[in-house]
C-alpha atoms as a PDB file:
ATOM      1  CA  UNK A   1     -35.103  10.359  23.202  1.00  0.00           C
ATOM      2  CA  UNK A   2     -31.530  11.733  22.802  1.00  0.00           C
ATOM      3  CA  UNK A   3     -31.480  12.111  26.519  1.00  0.00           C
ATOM      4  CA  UNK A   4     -32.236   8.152  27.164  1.00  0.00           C
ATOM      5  CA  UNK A   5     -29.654   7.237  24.790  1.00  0.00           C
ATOM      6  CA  UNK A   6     -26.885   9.739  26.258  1.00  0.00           C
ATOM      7  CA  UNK A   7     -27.605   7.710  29.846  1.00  0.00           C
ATOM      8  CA  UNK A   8     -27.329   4.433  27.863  1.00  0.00           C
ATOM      9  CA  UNK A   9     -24.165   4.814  26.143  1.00  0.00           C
ATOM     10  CA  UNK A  10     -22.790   6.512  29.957  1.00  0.00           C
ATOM     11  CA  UNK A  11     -23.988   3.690  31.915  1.00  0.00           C
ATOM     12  CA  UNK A  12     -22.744   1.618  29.189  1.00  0.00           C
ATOM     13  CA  UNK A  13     -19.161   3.092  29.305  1.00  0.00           C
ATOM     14  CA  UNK A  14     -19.003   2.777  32.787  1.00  0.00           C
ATOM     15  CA  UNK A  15     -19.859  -1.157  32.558  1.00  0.00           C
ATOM     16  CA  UNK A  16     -16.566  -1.680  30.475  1.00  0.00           C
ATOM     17  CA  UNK A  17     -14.539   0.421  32.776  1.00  0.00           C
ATOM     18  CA  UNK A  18     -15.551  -1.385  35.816  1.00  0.00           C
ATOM     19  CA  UNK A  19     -14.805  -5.039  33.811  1.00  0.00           C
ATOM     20  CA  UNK A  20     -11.764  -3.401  32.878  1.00  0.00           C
ATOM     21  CA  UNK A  21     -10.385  -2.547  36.429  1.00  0.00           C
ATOM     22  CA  UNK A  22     -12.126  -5.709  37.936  1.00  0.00           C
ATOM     23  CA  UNK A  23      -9.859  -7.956  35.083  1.00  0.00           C
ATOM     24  CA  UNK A  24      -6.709  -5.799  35.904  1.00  0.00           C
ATOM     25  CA  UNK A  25      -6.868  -6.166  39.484  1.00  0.00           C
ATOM     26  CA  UNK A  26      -7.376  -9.835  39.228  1.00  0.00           C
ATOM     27  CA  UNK A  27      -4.223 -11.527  39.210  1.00  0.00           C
ATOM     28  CA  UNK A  28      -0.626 -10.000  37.708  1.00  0.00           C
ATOM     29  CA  UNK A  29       0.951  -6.334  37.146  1.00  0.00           C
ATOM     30  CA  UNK A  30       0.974  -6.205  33.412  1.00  0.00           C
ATOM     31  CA  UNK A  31      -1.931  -7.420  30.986  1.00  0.00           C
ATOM     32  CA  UNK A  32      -1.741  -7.074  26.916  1.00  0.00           C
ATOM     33  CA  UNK A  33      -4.059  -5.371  25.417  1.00  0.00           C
ATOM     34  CA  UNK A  34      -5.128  -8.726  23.496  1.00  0.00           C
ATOM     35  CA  UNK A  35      -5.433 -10.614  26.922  1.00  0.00           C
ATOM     36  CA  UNK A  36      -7.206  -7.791  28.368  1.00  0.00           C
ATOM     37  CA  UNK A  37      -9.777  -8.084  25.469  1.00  0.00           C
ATOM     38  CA  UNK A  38      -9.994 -12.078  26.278  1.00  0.00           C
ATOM     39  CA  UNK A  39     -10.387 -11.791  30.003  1.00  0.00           C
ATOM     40  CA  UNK A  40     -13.506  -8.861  29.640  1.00  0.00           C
ATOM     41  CA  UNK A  41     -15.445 -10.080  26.531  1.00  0.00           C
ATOM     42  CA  UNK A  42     -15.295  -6.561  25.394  1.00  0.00           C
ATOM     43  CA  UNK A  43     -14.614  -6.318  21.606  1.00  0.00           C
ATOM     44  CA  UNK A  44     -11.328  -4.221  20.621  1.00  0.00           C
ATOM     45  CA  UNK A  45     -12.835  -1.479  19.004  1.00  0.00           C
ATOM     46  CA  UNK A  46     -14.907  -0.418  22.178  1.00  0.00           C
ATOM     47  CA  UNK A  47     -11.530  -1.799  24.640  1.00  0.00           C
ATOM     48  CA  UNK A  48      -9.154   0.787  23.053  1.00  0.00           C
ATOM     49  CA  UNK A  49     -10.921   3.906  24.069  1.00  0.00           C
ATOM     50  CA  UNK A  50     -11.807   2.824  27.087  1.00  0.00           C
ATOM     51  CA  UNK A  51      -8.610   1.933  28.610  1.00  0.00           C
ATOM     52  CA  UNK A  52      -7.599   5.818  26.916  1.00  0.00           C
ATOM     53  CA  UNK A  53      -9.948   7.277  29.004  1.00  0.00           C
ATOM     54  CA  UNK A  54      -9.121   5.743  32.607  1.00  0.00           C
ATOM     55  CA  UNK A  55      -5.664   6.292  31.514  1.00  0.00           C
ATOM     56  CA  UNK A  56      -6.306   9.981  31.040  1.00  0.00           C
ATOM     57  CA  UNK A  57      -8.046   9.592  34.622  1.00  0.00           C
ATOM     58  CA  UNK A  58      -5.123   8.272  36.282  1.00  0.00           C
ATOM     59  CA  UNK A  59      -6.679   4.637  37.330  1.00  0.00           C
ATOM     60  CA  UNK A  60      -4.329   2.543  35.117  1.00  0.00           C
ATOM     61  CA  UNK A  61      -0.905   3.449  33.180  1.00  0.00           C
ATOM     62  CA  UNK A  62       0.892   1.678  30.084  1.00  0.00           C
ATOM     63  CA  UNK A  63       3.852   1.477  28.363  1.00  0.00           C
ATOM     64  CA  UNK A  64       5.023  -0.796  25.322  1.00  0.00           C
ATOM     65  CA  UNK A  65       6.973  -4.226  25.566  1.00  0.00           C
ATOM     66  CA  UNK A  66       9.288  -6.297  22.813  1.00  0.00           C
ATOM     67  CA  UNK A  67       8.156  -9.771  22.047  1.00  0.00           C
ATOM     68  CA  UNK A  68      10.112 -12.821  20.976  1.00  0.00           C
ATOM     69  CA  UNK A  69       9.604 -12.137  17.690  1.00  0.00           C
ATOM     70  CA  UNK A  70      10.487  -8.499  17.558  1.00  0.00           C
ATOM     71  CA  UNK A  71       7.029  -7.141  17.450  1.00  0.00           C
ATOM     72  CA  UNK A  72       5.955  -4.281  20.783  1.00  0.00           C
ATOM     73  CA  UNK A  73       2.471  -4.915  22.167  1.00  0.00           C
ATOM     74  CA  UNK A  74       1.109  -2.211  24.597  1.00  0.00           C
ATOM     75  CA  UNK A  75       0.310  -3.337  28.460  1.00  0.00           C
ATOM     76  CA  UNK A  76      -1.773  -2.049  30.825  1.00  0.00           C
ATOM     77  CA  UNK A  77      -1.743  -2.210  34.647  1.00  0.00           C
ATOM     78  CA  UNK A  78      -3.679  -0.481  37.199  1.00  0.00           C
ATOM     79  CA  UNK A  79      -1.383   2.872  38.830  1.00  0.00           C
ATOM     80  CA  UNK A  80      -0.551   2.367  42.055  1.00  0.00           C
ATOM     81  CA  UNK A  81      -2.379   4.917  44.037  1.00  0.00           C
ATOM     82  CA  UNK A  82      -0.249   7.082  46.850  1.00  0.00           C
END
C-alpha cells in the first residue's frame, strides 16, 4: 500500500513540474508566481514547493521585483541552459 501511494504522489509531482516548465516556456522571460498559478491550474500551496524543487535542480531561477504600489512579488523563468 505505502509503496502505491509513494509512486502516486512521484508521478504526481512530476505532472506539476512538467505543467510548470510547459507554462514557463510558453510565451515571456519572467512569470509571477500568481500568474504562474493561473496559467497551470495548480493550487498555491502545491505551486510553491514545486517551483523550490526545479529551482534547486537548476531548470528555472527567480529573483524578486517592485510593483507600482511598493509591494515585491517573486518571478520565475526557466535558466538558460549553456
Amino acid at each position: 500500500m505505502i509503496g502505491w501511494l509513494t509512486r502516486r504522489t512521484e508521478q504526481a509531482t512530476r505532472a506539476r513540474a512538467g505543467r510548470i516548465l510547459a507554462a514557463l516556456e510558453d510565451g515571456a522571460a519572467h512569470y509571477i508566481a500568481g500568474d504562474l498559478d493561473q496559467r497551470t491550474g495548480i493550487n498555491a500551496a502545491l505551486m510553491y514547493p514545486a517551483l523550490a524543487r526545479l529551482e534547486n535542480s537548476g531548470l528555472i531561477e527567480s529573483g524578486w521585483a517592485d510593483t507600482h504600489n511598493g509591494r515585491r512579488r517573486r518571478w520565475y523563468r526557466l535558466k538558460e541552459q549553456p
